[in-house]
Protein backbone atom coordinates (compact mmCIF):
# COMPACT_ATOMS: atom_id res chain seq x y z
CA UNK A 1 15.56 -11.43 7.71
CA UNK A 2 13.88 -9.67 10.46
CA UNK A 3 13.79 -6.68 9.21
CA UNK A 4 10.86 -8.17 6.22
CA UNK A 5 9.54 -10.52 8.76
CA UNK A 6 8.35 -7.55 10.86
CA UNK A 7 7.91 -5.18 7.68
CA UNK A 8 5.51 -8.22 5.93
CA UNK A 9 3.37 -8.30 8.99
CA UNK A 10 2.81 -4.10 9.07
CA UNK A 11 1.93 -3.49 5.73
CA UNK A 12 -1.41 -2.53 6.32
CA UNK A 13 0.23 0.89 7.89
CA UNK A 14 2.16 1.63 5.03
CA UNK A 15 1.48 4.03 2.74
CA UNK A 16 1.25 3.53 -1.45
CA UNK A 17 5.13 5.12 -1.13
CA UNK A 18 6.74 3.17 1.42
CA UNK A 19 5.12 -0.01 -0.31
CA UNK A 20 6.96 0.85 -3.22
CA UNK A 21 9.95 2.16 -1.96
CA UNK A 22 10.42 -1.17 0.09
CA UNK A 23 10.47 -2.82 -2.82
CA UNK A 24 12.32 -0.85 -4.60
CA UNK A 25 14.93 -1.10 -2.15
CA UNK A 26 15.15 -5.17 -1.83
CA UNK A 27 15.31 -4.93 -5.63
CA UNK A 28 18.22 -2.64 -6.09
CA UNK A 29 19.84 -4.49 -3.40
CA UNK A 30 19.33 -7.71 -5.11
CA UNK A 31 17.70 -9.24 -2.05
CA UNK A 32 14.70 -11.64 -2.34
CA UNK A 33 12.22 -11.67 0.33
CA UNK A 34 9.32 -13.68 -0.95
CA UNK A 35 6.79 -13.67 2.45
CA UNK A 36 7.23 -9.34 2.10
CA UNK A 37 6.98 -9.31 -1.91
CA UNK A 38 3.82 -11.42 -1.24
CA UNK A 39 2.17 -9.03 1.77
CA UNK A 40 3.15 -5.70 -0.30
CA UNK A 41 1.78 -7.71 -3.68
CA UNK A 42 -1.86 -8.28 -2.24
CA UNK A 43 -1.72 -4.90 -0.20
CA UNK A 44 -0.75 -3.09 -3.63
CA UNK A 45 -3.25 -4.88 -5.16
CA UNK A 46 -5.88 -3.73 -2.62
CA UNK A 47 -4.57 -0.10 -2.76
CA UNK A 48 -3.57 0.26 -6.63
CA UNK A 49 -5.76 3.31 -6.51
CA UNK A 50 -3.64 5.47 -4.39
CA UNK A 51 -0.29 4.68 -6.06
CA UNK A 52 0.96 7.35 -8.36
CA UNK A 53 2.84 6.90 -11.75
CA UNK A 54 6.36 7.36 -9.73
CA UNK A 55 5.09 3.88 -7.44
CA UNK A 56 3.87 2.41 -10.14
CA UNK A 57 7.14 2.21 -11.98
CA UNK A 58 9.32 1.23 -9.15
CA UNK A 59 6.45 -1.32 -7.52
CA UNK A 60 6.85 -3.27 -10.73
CA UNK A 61 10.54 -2.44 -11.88
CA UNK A 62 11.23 -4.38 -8.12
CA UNK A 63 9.06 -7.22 -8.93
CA UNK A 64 10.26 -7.64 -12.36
CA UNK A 65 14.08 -7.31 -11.30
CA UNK A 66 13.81 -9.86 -8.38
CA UNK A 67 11.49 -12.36 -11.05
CA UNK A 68 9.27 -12.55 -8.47
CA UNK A 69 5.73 -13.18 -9.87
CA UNK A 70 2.61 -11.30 -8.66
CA UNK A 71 -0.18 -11.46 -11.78
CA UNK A 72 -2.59 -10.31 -9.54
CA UNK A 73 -0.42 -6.79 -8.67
CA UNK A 74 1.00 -6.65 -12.47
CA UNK A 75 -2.70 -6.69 -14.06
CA UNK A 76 -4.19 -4.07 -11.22
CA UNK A 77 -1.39 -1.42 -12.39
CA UNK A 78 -2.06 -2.35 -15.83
CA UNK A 79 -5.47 -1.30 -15.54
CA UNK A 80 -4.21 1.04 -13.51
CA UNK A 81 -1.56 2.92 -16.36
């Protein structure tokens, strides 16, 4: 949809929050949006440092709920936790 299309190409101007709460928010709405999982995945990944327990949990409750797989992300907020 357009709405990731544009999102997937801005994440660089998102903050460790709205990362999270995007996917949070594809997740509890079921929707799957692989190009924006992958663009918030390797931005996350970049930026694990600034994400706080609360983005943490809902950064890889969304992943996990959509079965949309990101090792990369998963083992940087494992070292993270």
């Amino acid at each position: 949809d357009a709405i990731a299309r544009e999102s997937a190409q801005q994440v660089s101007n998102f903050n460790a929050q709205n990362l999270a709460n995007i996917v949070w928010t594809y997740a509890t709405l079921g929707v799957r949006a692989p190009q924006l999982f992958d663009a918030i995945a390797r931005e996350s990944t970049q930026r694990i440092g600034s994400f706080n327990g609360q983005d943490l949990a809902n950064t890889s409750w969304a992943f996990a709920t959509l079965g949309i797989p990101a090792p990369q992300l998963f083992d940087a907020i494992a070292r993270e936790s």
